[in-house]
C-alpha atoms as a PDB file:
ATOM      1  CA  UNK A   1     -15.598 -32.402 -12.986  1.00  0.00           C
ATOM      2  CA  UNK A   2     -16.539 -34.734 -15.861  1.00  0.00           C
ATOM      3  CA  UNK A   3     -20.222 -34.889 -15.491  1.00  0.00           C
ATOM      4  CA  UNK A   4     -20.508 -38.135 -17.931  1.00  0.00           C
ATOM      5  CA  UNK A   5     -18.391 -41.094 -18.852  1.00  0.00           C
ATOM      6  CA  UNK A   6     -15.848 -41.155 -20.894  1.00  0.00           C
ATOM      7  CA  UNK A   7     -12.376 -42.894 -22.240  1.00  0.00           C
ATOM      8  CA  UNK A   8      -8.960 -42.219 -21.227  1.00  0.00           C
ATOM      9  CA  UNK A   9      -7.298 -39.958 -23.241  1.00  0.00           C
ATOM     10  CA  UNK A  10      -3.806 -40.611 -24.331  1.00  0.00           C
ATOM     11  CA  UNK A  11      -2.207 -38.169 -21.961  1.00  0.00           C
ATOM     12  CA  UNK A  12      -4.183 -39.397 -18.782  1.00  0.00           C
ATOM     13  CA  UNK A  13      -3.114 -43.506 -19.836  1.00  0.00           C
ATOM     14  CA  UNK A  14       0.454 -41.912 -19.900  1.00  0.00           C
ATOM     15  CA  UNK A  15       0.012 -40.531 -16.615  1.00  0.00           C
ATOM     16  CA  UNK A  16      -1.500 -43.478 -14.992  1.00  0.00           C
ATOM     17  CA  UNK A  17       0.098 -46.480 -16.990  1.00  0.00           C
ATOM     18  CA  UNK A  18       2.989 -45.773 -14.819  1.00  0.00           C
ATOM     19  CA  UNK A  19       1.691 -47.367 -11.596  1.00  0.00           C
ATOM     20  CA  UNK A  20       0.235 -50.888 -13.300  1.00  0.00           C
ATOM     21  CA  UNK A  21       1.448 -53.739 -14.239  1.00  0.00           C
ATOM     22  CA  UNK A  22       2.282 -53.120 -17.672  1.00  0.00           C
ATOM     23  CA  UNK A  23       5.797 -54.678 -18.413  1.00  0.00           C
ATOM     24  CA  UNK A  24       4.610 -57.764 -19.516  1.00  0.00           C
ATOM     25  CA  UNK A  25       2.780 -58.970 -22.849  1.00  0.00           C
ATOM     26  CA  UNK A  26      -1.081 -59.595 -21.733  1.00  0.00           C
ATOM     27  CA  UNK A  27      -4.115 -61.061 -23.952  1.00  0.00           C
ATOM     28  CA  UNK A  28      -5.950 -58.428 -22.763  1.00  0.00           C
ATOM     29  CA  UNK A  29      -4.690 -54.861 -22.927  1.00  0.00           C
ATOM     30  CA  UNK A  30      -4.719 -52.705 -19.477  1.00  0.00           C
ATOM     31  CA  UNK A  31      -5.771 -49.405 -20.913  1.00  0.00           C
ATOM     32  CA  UNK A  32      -9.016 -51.270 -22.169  1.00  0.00           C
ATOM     33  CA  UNK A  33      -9.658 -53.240 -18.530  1.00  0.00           C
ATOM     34  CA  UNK A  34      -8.705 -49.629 -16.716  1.00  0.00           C
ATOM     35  CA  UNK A  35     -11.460 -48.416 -19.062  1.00  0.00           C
ATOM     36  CA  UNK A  36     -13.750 -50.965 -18.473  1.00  0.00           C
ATOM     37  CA  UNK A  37     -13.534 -50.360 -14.266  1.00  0.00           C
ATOM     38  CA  UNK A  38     -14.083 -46.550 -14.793  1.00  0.00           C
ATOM     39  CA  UNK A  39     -16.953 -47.380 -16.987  1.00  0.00           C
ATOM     40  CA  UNK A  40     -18.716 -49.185 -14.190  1.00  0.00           C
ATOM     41  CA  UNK A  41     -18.246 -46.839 -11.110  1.00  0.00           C
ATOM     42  CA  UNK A  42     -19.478 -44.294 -13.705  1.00  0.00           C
ATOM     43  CA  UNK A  43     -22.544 -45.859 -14.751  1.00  0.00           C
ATOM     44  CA  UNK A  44     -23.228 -47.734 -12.103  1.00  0.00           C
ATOM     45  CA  UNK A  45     -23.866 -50.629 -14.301  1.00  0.00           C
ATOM     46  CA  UNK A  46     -23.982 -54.462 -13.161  1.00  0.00           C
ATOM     47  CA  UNK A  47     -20.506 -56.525 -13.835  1.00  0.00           C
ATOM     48  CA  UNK A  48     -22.490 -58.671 -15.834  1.00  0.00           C
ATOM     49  CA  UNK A  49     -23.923 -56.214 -17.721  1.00  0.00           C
ATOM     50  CA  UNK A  50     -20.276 -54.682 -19.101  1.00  0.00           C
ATOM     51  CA  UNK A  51     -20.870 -53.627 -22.650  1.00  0.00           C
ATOM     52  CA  UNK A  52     -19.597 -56.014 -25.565  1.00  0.00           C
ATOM     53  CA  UNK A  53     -16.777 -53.163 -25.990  1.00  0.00           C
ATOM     54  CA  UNK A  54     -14.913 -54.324 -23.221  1.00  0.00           C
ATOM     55  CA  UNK A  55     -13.489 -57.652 -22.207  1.00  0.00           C
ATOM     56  CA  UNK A  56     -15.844 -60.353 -20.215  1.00  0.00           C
ATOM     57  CA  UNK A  57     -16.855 -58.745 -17.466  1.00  0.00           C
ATOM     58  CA  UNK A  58     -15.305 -62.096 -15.579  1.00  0.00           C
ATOM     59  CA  UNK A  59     -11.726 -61.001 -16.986  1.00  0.00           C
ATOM     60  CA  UNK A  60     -12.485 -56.707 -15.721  1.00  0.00           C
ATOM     61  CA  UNK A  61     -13.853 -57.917 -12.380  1.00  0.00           C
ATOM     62  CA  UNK A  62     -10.401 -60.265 -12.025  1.00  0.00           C
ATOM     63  CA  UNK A  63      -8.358 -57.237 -12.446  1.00  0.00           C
ATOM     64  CA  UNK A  64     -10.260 -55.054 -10.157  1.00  0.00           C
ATOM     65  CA  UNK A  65     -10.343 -57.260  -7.406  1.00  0.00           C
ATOM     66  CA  UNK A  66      -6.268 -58.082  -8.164  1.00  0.00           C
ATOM     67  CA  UNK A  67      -5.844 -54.680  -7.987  1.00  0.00           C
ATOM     68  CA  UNK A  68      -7.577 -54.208  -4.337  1.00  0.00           C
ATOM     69  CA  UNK A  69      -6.149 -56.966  -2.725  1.00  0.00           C
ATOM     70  CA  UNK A  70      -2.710 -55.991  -3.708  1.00  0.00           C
ATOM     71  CA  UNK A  71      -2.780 -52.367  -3.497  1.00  0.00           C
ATOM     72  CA  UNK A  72      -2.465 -51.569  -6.844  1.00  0.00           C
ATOM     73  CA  UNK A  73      -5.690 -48.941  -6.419  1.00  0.00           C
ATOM     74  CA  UNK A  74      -4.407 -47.423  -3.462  1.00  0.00           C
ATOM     75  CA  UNK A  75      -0.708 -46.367  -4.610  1.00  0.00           C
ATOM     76  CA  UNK A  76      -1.914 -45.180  -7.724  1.00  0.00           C
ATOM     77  CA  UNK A  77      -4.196 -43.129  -5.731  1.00  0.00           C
ATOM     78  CA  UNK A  78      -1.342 -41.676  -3.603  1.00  0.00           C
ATOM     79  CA  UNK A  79       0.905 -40.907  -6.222  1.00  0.00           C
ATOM     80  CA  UNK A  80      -1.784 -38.869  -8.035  1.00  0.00           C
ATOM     81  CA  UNK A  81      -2.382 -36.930  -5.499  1.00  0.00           C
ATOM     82  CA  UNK A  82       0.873 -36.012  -4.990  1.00  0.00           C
ATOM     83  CA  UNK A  83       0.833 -35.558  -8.494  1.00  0.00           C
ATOM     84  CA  UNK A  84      -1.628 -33.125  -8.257  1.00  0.00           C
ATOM     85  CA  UNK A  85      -0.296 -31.269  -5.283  1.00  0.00           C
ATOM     86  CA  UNK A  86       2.835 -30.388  -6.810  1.00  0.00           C
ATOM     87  CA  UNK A  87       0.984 -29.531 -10.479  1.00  0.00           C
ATOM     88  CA  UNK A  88      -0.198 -25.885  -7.912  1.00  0.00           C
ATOM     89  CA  UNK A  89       2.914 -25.485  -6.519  1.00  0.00           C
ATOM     90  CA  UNK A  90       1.823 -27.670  -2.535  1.00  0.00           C
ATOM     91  CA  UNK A  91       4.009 -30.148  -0.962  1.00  0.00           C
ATOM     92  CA  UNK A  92       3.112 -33.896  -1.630  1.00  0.00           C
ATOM     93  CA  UNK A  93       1.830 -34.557   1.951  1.00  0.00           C
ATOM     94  CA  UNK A  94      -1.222 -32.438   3.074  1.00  0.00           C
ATOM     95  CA  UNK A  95      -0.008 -30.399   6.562  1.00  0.00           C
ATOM     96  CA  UNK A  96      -3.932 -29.884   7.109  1.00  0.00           C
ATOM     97  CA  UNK A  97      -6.799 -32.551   6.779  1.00  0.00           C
ATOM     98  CA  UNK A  98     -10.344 -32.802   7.235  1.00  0.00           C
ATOM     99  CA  UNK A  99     -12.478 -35.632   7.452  1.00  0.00           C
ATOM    100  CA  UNK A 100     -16.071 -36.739   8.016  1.00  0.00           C
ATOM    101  CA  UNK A 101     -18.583 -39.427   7.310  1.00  0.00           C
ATOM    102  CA  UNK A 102     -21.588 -40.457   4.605  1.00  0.00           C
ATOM    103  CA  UNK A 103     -23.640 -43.167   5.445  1.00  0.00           C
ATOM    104  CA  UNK A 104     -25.385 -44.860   2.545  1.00  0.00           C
ATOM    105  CA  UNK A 105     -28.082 -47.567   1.800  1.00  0.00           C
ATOM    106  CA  UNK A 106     -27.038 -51.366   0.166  1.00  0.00           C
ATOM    107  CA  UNK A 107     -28.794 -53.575  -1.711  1.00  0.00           C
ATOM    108  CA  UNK A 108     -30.041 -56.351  -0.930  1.00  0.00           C
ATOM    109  CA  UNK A 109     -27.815 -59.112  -1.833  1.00  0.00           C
ATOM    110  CA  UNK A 110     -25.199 -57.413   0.867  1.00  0.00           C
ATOM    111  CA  UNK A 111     -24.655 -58.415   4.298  1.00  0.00           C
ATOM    112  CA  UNK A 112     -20.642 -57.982   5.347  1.00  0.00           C
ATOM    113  CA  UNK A 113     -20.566 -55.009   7.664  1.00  0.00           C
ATOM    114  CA  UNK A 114     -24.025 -53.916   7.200  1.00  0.00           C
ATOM    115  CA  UNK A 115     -26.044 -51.798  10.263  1.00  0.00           C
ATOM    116  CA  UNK A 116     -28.841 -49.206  11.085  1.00  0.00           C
ATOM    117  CA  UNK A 117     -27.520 -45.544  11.274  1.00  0.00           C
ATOM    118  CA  UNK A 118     -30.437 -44.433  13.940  1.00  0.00           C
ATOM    119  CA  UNK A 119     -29.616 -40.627  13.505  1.00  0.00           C
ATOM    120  CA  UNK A 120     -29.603 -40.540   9.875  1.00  0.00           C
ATOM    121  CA  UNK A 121     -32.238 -43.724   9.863  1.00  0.00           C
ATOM    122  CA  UNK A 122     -30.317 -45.284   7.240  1.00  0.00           C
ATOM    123  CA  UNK A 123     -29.969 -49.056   6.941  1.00  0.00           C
ATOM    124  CA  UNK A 124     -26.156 -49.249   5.286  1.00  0.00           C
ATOM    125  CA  UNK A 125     -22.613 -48.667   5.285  1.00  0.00           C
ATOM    126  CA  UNK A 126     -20.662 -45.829   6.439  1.00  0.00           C
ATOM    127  CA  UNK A 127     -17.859 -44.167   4.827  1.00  0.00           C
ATOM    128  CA  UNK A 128     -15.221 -41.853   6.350  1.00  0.00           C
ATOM    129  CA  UNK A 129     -13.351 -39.492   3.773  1.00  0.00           C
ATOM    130  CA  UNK A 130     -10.169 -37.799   4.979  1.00  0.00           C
ATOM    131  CA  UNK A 131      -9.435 -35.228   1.973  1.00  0.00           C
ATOM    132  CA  UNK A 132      -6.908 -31.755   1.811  1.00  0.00           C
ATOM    133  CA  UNK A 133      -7.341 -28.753   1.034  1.00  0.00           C
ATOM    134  CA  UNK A 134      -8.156 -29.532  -2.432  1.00  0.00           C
ATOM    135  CA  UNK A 135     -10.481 -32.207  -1.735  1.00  0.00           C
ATOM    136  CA  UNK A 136      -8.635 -34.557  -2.779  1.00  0.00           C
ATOM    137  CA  UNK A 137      -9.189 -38.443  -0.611  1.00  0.00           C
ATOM    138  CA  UNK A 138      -5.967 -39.409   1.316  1.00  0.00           C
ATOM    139  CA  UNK A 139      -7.983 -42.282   2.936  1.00  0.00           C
ATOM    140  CA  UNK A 140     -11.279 -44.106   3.344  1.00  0.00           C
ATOM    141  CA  UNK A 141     -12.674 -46.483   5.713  1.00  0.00           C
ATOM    142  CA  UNK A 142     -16.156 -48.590   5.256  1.00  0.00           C
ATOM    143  CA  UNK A 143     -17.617 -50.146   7.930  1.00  0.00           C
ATOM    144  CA  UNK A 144     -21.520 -50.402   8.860  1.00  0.00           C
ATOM    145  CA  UNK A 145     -23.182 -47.940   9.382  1.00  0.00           C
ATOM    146  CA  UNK A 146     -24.125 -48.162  13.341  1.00  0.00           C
ATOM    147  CA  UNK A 147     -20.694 -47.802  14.663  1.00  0.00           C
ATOM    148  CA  UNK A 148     -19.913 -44.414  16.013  1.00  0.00           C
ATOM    149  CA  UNK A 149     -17.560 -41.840  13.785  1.00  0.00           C
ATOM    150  CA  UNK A 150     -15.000 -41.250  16.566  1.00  0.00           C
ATOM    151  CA  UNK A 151     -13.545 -44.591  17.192  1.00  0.00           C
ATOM    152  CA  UNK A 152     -13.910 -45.482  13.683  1.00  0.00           C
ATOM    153  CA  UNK A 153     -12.232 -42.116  12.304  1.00  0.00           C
ATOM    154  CA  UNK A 154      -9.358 -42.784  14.541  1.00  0.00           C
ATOM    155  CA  UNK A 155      -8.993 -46.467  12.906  1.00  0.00           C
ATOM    156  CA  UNK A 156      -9.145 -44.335   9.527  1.00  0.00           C
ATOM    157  CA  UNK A 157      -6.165 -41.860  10.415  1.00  0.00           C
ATOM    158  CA  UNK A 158      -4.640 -45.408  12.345  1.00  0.00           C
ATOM    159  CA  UNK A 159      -4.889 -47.198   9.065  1.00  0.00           C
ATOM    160  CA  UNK A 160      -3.443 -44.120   6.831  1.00  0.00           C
ATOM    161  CA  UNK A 161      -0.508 -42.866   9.420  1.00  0.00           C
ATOM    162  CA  UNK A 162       2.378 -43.126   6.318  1.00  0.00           C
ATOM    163  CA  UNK A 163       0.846 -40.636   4.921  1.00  0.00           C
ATOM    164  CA  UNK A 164       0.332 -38.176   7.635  1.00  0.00           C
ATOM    165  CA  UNK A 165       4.563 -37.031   7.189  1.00  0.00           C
ATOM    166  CA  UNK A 166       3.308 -33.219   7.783  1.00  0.00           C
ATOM    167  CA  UNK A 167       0.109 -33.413   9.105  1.00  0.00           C
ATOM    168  CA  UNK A 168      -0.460 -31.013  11.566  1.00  0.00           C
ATOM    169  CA  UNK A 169      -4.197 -30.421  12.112  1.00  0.00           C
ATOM    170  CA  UNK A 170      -7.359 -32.188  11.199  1.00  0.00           C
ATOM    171  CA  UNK A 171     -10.642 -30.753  11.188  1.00  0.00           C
ATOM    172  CA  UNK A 172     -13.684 -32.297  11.968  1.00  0.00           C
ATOM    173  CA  UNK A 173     -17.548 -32.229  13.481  1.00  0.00           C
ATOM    174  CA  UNK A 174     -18.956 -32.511  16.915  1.00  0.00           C
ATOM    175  CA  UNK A 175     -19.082 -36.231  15.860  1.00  0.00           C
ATOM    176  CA  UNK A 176     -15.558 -36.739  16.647  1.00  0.00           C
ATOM    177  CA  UNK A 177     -15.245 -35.325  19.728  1.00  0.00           C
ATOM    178  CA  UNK A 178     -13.710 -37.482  22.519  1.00  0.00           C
ATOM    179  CA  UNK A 179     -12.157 -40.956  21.678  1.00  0.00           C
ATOM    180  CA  UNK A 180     -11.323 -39.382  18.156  1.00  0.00           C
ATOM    181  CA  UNK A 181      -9.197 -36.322  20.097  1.00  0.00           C
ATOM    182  CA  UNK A 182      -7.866 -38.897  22.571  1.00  0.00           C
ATOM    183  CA  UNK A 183      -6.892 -41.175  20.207  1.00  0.00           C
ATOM    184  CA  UNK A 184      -5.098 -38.405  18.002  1.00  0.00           C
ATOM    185  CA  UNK A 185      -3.161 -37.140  20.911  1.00  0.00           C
ATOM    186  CA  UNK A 186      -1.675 -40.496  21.231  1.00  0.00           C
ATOM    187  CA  UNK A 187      -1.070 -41.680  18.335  1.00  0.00           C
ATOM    188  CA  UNK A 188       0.957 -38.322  17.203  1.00  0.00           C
ATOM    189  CA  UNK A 189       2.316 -37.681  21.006  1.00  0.00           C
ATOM    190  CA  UNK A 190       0.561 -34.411  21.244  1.00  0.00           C
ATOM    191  CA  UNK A 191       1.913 -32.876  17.895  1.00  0.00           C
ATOM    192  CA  UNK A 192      -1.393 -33.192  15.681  1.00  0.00           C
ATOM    193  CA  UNK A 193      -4.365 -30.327  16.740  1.00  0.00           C
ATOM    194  CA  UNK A 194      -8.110 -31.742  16.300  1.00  0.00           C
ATOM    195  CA  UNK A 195     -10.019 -28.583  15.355  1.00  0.00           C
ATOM    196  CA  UNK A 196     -14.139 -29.324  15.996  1.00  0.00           C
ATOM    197  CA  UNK A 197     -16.116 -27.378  14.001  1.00  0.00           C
ATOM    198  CA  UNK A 198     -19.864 -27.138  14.143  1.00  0.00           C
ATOM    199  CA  UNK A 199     -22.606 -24.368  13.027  1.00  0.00           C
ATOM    200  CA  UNK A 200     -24.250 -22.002  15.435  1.00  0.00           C
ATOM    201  CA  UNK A 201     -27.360 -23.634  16.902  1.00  0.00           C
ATOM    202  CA  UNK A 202     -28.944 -20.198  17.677  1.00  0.00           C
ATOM    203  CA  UNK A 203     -28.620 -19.499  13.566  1.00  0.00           C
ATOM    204  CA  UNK A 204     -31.661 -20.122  11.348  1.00  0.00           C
ATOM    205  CA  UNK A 205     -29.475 -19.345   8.350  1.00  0.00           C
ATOM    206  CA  UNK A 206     -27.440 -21.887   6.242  1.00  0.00           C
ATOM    207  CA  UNK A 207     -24.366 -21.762   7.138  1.00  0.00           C
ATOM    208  CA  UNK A 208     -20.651 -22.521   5.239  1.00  0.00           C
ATOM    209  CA  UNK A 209     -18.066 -23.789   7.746  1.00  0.00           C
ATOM    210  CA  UNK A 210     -14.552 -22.631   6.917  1.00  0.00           C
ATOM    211  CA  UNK A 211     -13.059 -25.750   5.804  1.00  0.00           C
ATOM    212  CA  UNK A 212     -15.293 -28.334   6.216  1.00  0.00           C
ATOM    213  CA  UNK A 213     -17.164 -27.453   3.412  1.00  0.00           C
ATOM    214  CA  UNK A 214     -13.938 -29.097   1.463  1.00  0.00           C
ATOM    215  CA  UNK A 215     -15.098 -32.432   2.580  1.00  0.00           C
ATOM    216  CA  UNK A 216     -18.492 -31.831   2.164  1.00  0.00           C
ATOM    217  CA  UNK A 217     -18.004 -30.691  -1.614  1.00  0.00           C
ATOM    218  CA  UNK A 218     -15.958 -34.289  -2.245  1.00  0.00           C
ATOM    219  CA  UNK A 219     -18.987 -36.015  -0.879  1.00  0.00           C
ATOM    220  CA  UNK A 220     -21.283 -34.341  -2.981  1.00  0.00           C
ATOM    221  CA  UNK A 221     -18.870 -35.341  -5.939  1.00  0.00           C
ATOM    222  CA  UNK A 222     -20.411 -39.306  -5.535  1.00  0.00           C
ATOM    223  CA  UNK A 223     -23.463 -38.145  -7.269  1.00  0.00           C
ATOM    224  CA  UNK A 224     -21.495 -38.130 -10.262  1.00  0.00           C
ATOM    225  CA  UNK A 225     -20.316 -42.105 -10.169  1.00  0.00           C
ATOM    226  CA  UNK A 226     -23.350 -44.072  -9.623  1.00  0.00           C
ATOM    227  CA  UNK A 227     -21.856 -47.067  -8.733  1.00  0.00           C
ATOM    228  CA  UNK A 228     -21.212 -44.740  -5.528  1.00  0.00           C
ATOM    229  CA  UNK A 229     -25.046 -43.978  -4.817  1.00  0.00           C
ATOM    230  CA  UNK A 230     -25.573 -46.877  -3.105  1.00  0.00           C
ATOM    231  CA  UNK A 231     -22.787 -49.414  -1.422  1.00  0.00           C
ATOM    232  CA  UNK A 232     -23.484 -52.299  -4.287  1.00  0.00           C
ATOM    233  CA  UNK A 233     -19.826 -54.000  -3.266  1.00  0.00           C
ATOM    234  CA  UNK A 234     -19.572 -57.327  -1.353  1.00  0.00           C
ATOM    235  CA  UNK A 235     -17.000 -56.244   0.651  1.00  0.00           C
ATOM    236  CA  UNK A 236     -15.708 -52.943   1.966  1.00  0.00           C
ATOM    237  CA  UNK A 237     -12.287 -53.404   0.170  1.00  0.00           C
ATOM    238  CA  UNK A 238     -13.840 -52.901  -2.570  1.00  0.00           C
ATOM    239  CA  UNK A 239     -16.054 -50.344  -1.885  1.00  0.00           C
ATOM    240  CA  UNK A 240     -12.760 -48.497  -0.803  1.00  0.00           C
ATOM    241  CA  UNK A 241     -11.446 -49.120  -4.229  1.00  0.00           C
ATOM    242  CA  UNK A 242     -14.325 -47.731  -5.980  1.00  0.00           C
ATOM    243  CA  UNK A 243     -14.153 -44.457  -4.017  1.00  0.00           C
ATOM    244  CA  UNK A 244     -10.152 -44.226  -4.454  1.00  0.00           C
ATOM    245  CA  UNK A 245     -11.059 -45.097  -8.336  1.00  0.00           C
ATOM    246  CA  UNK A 246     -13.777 -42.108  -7.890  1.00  0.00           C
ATOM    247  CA  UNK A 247     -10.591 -39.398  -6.487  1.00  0.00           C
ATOM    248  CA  UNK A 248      -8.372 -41.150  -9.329  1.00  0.00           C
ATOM    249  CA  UNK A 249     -10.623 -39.820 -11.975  1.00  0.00           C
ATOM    250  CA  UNK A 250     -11.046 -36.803 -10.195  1.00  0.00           C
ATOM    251  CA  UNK A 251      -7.339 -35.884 -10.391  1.00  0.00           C
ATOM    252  CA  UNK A 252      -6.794 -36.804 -14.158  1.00  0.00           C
ATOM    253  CA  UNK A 253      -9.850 -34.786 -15.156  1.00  0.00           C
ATOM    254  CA  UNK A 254      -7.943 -31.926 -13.786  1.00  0.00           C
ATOM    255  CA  UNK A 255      -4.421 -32.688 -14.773  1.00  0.00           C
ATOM    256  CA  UNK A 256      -5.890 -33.318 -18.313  1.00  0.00           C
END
């Protein structure tokens, strides 16, 4: 993990140049405006504040948003990880998942799917991570953050089926128990396990869950983007995009 900002190196545009739009002549060059995005969910900085360096922030923030709407973000996210996977010798598709949820705060200006997580007593979003063995994000769902994790992660694994080819287990909390395992059963006839994890209650000690720890770890890897401390997005797609963006970098740091 890259604990600061920094440019893409040639090797990683190489890598990545492959799933833009890059066939066509452009005023502004891609490798700069891909630089530009990663610069922001680093810092955490304000579009408007994008350093002279880079384009207007008006022509980064066009891209981005292209880029979410279209899918852009999300492919290039799936075909790094299965970059990735094969790079130590796995299969592209994960047989074994695990997911669980973060809720965060907003700022002010944001009111699209915003809500009052009374257990955590957070006033915010929520965001489910589904990640491998590697900890590596195969999906993401944003919603706010009162809605309950089970019917929600099932609209996450719902929303990411094509990519669930060899899935046969996910792992999760006590938070997930019932609609989650219902809606699992049905939606892969039976053939998908839902493994519920939780610590012993009787234990004082800290305790590592097999596993779930995995997820855990990738949620602790927001601290380093702080566009990702807080939800400062508009809208959930593109609060999903910054997190893919977040796993994207992840993956090139190691590849490079």
């Amino acid at each position: 993990m890259v604990a600061q900002y920094e440019e893409l190196t040639d090797s990683q545009w190489e890598v990545i140049k492959e799933f833009l739009p890059i066939q066509r002549k452009r005023k502004y060059n891609l490798r700069t405006i891909t630089d530009a995005i990663f610069w922001i969910l680093r810092t955490g900085s304000q579009w408007r504040n994008m350093e002279s360096r880079f384009p207007k922030w008006q022509i980064v923030y066009y891209y981005f948003r292209r880029w979410t709407l279209d899918g852009t973000i999300e492919a290039m996210n799936s075909e790094l990880i299965h970059l990735a996977r094969r790079e130590v010798g796995k299969e592209a598709d994960a047989s074994l998942q695990i997911i669980d949820s973060q809720s965060v705060k907003i700022v002010p200006f944001i009111s699209e799917e915003v809500g009052i997580d009374g257990h955590k007593k957070i006033n915010g979003r929520k965001r489910h991570l589904l990640v491998d063995t590697l900890g590596l994000i195969h999906g993401v769902l944003v919603h706010s953050a009162n809605q309950f994790d089970g019917p929600q992660g099932a609209n996450l694994i719902e929303r990411f089926f094509y990519r669930t080819g060899r899935l046969k287990k996910i792992i999760a909390d006590s938070a997930y128990r019932g609609k989650f395992v219902e809606a699992i059963a049905s939606l892969f006839n039976g053939e998908v396990q839902v493994e519920i994890t939780s610590p012993d209650k009787k234990s004082k000690n800290f305790e590592v869950i097999p596993k779930r720890w995995i997820v855990e770890r990738t949620i602790t890897w927001t601290n380093f983007f702080r566009c990702l401390a807080k939800d400062y997005e508009k809208t959930v797609e593109s609060s999903v995009s910054m997190i893919f963006l977040m796993n994207c970098q992840v993956i090139l740091s190691r590849l490079e």
